[in-house]
Each structure stands twice: as C-alpha cells, then as structure tokens.
N, C-alpha and C. Protein backbone atom coordinates (compact mmCIF):
# COMPACT_ATOMS: atom_id res chain seq x y z
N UNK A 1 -16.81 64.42 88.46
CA UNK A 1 -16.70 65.80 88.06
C UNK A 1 -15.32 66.32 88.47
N UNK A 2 -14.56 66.81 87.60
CA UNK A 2 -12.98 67.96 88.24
C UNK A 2 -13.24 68.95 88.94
N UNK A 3 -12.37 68.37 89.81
CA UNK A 3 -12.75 70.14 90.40
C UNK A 3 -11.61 71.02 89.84
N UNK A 4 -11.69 72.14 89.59
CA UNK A 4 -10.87 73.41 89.00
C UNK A 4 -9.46 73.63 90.08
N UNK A 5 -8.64 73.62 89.36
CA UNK A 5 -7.61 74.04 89.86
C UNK A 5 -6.98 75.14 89.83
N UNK A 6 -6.51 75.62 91.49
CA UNK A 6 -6.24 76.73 91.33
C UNK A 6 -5.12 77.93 90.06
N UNK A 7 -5.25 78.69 90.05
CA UNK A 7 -4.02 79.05 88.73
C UNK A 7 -2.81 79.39 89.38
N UNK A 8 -2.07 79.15 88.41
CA UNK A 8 -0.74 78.75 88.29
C UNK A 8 0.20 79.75 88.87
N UNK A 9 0.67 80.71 89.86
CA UNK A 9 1.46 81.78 90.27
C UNK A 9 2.54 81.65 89.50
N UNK A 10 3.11 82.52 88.70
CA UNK A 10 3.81 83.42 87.78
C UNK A 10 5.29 84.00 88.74
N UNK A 11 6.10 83.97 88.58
CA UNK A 11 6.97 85.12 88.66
C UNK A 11 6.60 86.51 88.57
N UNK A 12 5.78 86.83 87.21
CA UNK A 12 5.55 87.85 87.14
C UNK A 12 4.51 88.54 87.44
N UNK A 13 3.36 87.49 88.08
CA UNK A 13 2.12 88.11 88.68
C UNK A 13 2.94 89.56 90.28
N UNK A 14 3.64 89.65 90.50
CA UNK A 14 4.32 89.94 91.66
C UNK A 14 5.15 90.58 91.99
N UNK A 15 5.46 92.27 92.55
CA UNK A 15 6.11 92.98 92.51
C UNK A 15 7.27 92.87 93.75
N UNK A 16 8.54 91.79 93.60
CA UNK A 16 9.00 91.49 94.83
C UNK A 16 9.48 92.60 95.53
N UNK A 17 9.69 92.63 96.84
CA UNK A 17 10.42 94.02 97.54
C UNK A 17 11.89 94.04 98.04
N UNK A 18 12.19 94.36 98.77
CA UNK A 18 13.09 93.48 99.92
C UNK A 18 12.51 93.26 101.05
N UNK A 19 11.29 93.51 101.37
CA UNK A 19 10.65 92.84 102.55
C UNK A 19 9.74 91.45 102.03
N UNK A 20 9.67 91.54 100.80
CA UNK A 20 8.88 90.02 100.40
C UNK A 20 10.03 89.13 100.38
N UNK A 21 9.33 87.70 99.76
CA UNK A 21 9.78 86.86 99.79
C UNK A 21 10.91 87.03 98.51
N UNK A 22 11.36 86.25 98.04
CA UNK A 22 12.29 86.20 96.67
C UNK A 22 11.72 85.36 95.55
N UNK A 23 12.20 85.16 94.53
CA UNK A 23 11.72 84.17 93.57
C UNK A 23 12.58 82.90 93.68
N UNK A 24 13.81 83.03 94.18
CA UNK A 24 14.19 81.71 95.34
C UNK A 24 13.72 81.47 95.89
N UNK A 25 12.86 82.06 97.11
CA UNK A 25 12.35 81.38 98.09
C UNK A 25 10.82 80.83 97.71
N UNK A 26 10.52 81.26 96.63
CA UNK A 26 8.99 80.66 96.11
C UNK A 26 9.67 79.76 95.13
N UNK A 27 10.44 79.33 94.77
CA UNK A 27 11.06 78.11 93.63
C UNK A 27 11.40 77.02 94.75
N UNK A 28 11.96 77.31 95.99
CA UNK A 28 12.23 76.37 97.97
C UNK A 28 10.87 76.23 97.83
N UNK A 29 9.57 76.82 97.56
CA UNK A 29 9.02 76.20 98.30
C UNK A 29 7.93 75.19 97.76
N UNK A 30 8.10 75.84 96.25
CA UNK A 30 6.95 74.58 95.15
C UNK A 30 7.93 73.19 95.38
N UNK A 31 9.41 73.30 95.39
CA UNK A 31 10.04 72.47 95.26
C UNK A 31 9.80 71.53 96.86
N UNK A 32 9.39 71.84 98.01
CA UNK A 32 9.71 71.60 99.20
C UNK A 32 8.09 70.79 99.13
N UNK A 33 7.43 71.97 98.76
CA UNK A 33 5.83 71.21 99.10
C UNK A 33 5.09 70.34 97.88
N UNK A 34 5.88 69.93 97.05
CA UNK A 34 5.46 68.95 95.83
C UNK A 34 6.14 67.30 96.72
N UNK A 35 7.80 67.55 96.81
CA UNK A 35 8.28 66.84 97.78
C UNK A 35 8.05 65.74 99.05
N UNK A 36 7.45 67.02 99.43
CA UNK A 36 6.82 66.37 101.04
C UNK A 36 5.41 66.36 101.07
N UNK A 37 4.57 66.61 100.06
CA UNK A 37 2.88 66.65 100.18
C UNK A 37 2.84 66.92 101.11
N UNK A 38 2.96 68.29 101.17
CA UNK A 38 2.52 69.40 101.78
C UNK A 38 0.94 69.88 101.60
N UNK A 39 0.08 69.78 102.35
CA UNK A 39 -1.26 70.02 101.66
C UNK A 39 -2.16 70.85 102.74
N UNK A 40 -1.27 71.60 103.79
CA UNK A 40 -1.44 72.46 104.58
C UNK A 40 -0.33 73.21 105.59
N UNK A 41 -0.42 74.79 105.55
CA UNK A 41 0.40 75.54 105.73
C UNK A 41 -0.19 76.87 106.70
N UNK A 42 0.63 76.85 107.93
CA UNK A 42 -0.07 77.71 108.32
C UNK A 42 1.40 79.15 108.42
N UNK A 43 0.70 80.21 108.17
CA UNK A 43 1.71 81.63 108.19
C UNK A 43 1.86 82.87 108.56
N UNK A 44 2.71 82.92 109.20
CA UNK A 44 2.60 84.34 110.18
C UNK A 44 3.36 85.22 109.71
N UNK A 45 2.41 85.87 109.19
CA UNK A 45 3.22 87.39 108.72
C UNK A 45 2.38 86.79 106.82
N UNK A 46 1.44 87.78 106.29
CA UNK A 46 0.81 87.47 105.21
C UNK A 46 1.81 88.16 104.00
N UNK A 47 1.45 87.94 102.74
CA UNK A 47 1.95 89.09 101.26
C UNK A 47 1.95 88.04 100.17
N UNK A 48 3.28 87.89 99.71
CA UNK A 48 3.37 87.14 98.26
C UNK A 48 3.06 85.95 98.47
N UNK A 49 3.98 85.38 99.45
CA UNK A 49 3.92 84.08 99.91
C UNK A 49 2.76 83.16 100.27
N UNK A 50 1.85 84.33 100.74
CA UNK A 50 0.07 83.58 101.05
C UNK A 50 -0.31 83.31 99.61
N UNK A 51 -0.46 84.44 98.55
CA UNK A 51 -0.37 83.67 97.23
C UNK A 51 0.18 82.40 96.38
N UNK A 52 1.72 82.51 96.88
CA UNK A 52 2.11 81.40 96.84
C UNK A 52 1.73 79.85 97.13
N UNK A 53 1.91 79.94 98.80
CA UNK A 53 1.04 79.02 99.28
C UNK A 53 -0.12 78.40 98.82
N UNK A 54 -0.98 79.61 98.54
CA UNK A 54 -2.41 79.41 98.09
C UNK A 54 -2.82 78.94 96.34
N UNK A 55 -1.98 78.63 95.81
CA UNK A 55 -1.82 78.76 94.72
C UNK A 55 -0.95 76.44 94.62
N UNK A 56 -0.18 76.23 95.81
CA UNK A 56 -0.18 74.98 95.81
C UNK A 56 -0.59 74.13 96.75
N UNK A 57 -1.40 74.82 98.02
CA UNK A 57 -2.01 73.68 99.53
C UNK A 57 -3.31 74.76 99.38
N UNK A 58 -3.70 74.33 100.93
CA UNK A 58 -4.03 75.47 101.97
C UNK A 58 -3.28 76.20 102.51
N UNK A 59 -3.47 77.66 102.72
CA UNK A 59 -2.66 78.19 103.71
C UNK A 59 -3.79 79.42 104.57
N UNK A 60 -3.44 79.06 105.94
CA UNK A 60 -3.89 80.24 106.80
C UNK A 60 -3.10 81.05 106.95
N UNK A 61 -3.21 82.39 106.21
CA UNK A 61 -1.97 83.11 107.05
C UNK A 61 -2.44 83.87 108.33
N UNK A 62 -1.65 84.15 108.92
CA UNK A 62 -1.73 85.36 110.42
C UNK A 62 -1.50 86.49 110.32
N UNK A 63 -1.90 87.81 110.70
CA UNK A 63 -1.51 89.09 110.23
C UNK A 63 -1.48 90.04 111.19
N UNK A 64 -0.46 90.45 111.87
CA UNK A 64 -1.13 91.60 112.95
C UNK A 64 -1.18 92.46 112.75
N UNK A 65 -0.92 93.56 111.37
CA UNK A 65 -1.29 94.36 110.86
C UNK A 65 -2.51 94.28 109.72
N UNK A 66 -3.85 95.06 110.38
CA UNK A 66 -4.40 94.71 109.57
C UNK A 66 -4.41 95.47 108.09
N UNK A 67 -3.72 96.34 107.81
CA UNK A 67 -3.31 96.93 106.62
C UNK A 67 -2.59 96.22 105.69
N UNK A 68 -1.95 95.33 106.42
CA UNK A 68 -1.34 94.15 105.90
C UNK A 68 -2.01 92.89 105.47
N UNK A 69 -2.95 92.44 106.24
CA UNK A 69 -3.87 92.06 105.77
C UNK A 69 -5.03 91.54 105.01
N UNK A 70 -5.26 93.27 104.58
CA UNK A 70 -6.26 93.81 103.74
C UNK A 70 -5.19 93.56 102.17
N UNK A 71 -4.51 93.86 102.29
CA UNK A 71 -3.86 93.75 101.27
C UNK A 71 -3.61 92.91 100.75
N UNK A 72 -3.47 91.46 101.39
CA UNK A 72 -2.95 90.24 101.25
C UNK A 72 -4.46 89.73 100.55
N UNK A 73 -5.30 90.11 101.15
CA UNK A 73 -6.03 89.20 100.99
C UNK A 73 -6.99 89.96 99.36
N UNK A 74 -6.83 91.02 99.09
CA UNK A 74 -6.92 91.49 97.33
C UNK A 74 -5.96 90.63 96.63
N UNK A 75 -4.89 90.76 96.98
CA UNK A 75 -4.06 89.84 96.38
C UNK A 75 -4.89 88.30 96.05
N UNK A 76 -4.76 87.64 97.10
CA UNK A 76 -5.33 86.00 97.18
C UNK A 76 -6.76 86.12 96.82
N UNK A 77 -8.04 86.82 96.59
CA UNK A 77 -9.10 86.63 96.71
C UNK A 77 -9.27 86.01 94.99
N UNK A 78 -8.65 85.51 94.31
CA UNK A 78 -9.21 84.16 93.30
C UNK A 78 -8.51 82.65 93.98
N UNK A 79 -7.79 82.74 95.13
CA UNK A 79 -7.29 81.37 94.92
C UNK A 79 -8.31 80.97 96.64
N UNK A 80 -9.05 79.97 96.27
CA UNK A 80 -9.83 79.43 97.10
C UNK A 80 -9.30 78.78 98.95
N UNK A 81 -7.64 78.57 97.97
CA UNK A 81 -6.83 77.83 99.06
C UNK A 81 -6.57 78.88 100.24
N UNK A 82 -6.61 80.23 100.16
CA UNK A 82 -6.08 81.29 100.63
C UNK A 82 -6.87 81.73 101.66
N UNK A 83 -6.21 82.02 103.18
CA UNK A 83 -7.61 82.47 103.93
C UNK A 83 -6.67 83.40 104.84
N UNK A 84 -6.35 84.62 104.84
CA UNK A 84 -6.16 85.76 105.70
C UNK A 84 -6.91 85.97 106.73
N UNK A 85 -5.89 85.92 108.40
CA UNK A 85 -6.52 86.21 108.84
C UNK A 85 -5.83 87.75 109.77
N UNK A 86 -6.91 88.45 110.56
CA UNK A 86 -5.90 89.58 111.41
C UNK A 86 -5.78 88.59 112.34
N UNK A 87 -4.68 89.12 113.68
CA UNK A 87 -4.42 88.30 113.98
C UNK A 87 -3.61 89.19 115.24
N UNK A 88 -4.02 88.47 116.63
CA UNK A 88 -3.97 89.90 118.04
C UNK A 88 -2.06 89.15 118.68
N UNK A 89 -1.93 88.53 117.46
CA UNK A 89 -0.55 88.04 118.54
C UNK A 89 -0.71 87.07 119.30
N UNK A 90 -1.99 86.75 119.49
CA UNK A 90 -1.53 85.33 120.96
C UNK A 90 -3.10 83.96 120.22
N UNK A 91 -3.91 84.52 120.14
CA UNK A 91 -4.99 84.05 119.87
C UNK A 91 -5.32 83.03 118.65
N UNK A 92 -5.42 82.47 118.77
CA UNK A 92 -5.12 81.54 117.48
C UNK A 92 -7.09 80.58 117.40
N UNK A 93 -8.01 81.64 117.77
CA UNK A 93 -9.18 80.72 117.36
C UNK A 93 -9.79 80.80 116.07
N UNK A 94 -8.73 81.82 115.34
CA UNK A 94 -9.14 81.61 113.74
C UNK A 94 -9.31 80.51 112.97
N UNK A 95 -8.03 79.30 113.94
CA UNK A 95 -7.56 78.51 113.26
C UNK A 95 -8.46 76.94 113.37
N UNK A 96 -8.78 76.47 111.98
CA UNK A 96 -10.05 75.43 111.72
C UNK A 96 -8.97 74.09 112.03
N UNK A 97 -7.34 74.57 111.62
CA UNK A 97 -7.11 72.47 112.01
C UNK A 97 -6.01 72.64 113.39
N UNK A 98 -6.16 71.42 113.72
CA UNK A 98 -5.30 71.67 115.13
C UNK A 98 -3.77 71.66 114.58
N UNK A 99 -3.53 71.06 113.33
CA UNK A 99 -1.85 71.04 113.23
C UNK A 99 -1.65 71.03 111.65
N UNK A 100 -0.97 71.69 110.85
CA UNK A 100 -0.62 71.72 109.90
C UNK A 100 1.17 71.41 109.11
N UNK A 101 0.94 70.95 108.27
CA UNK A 101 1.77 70.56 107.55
C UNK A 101 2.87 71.19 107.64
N UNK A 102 3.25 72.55 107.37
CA UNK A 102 4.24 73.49 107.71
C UNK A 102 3.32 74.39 108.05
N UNK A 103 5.39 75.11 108.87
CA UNK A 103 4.63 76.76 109.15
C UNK A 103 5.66 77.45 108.52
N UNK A 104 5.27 78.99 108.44
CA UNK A 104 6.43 79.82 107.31
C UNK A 104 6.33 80.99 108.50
N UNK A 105 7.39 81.31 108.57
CA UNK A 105 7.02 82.71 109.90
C UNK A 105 8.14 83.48 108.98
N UNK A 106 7.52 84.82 108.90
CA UNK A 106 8.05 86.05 108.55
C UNK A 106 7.15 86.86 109.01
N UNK A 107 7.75 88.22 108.60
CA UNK A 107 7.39 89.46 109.23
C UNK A 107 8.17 90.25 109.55
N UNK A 108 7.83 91.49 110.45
CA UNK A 108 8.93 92.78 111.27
C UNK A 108 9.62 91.56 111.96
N UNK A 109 11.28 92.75 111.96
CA UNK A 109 11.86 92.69 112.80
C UNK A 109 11.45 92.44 114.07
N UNK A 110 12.10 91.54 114.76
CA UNK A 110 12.00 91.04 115.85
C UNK A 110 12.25 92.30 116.70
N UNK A 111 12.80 93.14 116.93
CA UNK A 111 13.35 94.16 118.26
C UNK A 111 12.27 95.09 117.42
N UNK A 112 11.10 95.30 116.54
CA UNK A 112 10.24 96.11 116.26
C UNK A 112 9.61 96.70 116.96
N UNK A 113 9.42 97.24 118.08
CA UNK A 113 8.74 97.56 119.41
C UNK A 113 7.44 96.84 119.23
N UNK A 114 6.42 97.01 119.22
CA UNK A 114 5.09 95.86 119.34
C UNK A 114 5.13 94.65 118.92
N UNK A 115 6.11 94.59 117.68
CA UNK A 115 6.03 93.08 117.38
C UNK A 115 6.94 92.31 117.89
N UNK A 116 7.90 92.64 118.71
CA UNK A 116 8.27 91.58 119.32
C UNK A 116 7.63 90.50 119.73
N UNK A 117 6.44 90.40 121.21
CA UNK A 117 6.02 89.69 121.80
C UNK A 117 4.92 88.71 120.60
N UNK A 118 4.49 89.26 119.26
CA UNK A 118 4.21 88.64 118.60
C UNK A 118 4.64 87.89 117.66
N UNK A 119 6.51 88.16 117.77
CA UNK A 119 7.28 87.13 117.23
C UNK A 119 7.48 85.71 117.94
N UNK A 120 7.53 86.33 119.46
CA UNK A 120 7.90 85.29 120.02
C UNK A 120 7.16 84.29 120.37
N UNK A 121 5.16 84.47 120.00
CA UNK A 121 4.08 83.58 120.24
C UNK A 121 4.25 83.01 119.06
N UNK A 122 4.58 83.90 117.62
CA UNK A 122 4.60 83.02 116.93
C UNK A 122 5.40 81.27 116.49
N UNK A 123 6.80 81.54 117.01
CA UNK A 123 7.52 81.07 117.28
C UNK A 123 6.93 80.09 118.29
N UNK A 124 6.68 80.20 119.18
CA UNK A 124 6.00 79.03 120.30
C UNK A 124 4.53 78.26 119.72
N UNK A 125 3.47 78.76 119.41
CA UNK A 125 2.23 78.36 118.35
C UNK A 125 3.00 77.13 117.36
N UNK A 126 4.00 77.99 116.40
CA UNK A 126 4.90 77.24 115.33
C UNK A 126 5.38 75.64 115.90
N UNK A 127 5.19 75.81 117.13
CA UNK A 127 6.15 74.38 117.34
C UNK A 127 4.99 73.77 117.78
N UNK A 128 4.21 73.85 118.56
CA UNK A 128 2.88 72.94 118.69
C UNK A 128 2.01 72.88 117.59
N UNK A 129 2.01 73.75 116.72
CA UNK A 129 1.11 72.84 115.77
C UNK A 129 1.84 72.22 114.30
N UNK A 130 2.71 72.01 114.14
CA UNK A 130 4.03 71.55 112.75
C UNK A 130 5.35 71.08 113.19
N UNK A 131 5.50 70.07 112.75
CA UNK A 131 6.78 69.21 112.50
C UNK A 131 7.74 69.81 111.85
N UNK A 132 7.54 70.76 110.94
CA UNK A 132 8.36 71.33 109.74
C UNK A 132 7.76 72.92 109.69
N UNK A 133 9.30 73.61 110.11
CA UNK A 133 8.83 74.92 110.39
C UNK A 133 10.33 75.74 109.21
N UNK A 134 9.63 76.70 108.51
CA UNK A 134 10.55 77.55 107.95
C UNK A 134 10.61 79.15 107.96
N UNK A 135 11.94 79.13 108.41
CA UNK A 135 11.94 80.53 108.99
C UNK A 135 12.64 81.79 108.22
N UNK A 136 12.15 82.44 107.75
CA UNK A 136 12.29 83.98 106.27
C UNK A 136 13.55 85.39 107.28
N UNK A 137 14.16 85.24 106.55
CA UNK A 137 15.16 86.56 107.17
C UNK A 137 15.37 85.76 108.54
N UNK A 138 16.17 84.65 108.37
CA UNK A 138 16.79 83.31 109.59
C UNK A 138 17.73 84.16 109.91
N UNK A 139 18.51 85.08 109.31
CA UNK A 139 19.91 85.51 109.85
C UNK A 139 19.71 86.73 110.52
N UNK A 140 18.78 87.43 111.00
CA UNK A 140 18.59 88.47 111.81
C UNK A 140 18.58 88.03 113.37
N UNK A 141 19.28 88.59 113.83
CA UNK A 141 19.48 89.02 115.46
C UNK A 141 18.47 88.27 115.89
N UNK A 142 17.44 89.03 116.02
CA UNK A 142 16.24 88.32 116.93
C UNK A 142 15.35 87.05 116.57
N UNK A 143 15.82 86.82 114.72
CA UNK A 143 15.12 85.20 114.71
C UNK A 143 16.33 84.60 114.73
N UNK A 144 17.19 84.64 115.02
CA UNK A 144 18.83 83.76 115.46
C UNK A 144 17.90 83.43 116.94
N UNK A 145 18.25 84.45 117.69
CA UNK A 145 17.69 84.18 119.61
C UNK A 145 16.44 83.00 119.40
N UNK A 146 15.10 83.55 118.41
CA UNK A 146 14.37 82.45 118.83
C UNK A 146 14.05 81.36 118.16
N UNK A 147 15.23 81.22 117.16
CA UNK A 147 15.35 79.88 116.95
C UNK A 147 16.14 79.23 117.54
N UNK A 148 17.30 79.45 118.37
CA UNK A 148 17.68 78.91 119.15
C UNK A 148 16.92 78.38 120.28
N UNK A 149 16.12 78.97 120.78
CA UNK A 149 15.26 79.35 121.60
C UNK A 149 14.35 78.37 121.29
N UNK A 150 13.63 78.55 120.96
CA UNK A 150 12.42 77.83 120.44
C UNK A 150 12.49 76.37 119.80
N UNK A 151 13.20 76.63 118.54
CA UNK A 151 13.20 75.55 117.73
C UNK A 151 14.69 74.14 117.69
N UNK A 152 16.01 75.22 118.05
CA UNK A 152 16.76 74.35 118.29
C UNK A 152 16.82 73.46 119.35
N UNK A 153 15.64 72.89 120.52
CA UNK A 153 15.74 72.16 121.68
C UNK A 153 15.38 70.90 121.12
N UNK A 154 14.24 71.27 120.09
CA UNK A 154 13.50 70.05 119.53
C UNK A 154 13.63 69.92 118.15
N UNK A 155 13.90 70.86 117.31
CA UNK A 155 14.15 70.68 115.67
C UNK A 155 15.29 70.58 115.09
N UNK A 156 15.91 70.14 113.85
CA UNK A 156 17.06 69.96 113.47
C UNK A 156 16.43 70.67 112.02
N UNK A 157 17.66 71.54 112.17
CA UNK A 157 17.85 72.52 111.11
C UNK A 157 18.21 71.73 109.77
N UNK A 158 17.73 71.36 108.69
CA UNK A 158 17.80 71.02 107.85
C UNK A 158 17.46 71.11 106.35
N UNK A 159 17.53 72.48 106.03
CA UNK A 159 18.26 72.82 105.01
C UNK A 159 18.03 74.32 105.17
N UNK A 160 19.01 75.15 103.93
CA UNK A 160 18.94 76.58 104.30
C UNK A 160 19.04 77.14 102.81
N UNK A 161 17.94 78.17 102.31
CA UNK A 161 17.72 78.77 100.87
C UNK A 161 18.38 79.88 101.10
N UNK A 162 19.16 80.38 100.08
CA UNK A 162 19.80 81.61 99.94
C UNK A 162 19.29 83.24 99.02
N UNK A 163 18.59 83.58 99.39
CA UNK A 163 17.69 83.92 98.32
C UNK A 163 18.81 85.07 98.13
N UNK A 164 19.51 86.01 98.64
CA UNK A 164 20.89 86.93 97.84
C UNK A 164 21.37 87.28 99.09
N UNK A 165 22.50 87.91 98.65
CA UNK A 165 23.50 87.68 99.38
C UNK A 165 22.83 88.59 100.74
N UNK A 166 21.66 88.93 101.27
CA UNK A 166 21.57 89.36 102.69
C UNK A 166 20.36 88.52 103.65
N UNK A 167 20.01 87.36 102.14
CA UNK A 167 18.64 87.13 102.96
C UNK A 167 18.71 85.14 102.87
N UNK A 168 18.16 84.98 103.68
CA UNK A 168 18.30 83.52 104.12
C UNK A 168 17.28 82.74 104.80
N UNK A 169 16.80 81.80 104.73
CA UNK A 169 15.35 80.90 104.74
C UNK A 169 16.28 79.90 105.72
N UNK A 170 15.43 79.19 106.61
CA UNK A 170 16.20 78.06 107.59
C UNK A 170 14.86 77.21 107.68
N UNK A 171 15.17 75.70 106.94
CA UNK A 171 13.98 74.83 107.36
C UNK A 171 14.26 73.75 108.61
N UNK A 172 13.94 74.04 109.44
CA UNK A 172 14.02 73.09 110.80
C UNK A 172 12.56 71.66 110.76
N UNK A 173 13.27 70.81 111.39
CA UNK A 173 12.34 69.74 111.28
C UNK A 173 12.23 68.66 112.19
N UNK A 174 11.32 68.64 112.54
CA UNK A 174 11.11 67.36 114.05
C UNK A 174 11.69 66.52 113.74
C-alpha cells in the first residue's frame, strides 16, 4: 500500500517577512536535505520553515513563545511530518529521538531581554543532539558570540546562504 505524501510547499503558499526565512533559504534547504538524507530535523524558533521542514523530513520545532507557536502550528496542521512544540528554554522532554539529523536555530535577537538565556540553551542542546547545525541571521552580534562559542570548538563552518544583502544562514558541521 503507498503511503501519501506530504504536499509539495509552494513559494507562494507563504507570506515571507523579514523575520522569516527567505525563499533562498528554503531553496538551501530542499537542496541540503535531498543531499544529505536528511530525514530528521529538530528547530528552535517555529514559522515558515517548520512548514518547510515538514513538508520534506520530520521536524520538531521549539517555541518559547507560545503565540508563536499557535501559529506555527495552523500553519503545519496538514503536514503529518510537523510537530510544534512550546518550549520553557531549557527542557527538552518534548523531544521523542535522542539525536537528529539537523538542527535550524532561529528566532529573537540574542540581547532580547528573556530570550537570551534561551538562545544560549539552544545553542548548547544544538550540539549534543546533531552533527549538522544551521544557523538563520549568522551575522548578528549575539549569534556571532555563540557560535563562536558553542559551535566553533567542535564544528567547521561549512557553507554559508545569502539570502539578501542583510541576512545570512551559516551551516557548521562535525
């Protein structure tokens, strides 16, 4: 028997912002996860991209806003692959596999007053459970610090999407 496959994400299903992702950075990433059979993704900070995701693996996303959330998950609720979760910043017993394929971290600004300390778990989580971590708005201040921080001791930065001229994707890799 087939099983049904999920449908096909559009360009135009999707109202990009400048806080979403780009249609570069969703063209990086069908191209990245066809590539590397990619067939699980875990993500901090939810929106287009959980669609995305969900639309070619699994993806868990993380959310610490749950308004954010809620939203994400109207969005994703036909693609099966898709599982939103809220998400307290440190706690990770949402999560059903111990290590996934990639991770995608976006979200607030790092110097955001509350979300800091939930950038910086994310960032630490990110490296114990994935080999292959990619990081959304790489050229801001505070994900410069914790990728240095975090990911440059043990990952090698290896390749970087340009999605226009202010915004920039960094894929690091064990």
């Amino acid at each position: 028997m087939d099983t049904p496959s999920a449908p096909e994400v559009q360009p135009s299903d999707f109202q990009y912002t400048p806080w979403s992702i780009t249609l570069a950075d969703k063209q990086a990433f069908e191209r990245y996860v066809a590539r590397k059979k990619v067939q699980s993704v875990l993500e901090f900070g939810s929106g287009i991209s959980t669609a995305v995701f969900g639309a070619l693996c699994s993806v868990d996303s993380l959310d610490n806003m749950p308004q954010y959330a809620a939203k994400t998950r109207e969005l994703v609720k036909h693609l099966p692959n898709a599982v939103v979760h809220e998400w307290n910043g440190r706690d990770l017993t949402p999560l059903l596999r111990p290590r996934y394929d990639m991770v995608f971290i976006d979200g607030p600004w790092f110097d955001s007053g509350d979300h800091r300390k939930d950038r910086e778990a994310a960032f630490l989580h990110a490296t114990r459970l994935s080999d292959r971590i990619w990081v959304h708005d790489a050229l801001r201040d505070g994900e410069m610090r914790l990728q240095l921080w975090y990911l440059a001791p043990i990952y090698t930065r290896r390749g970087t999407v340009f999605s226009d001229s202010n915004r920039v994707m960094f894929l690091w890799e064990a």
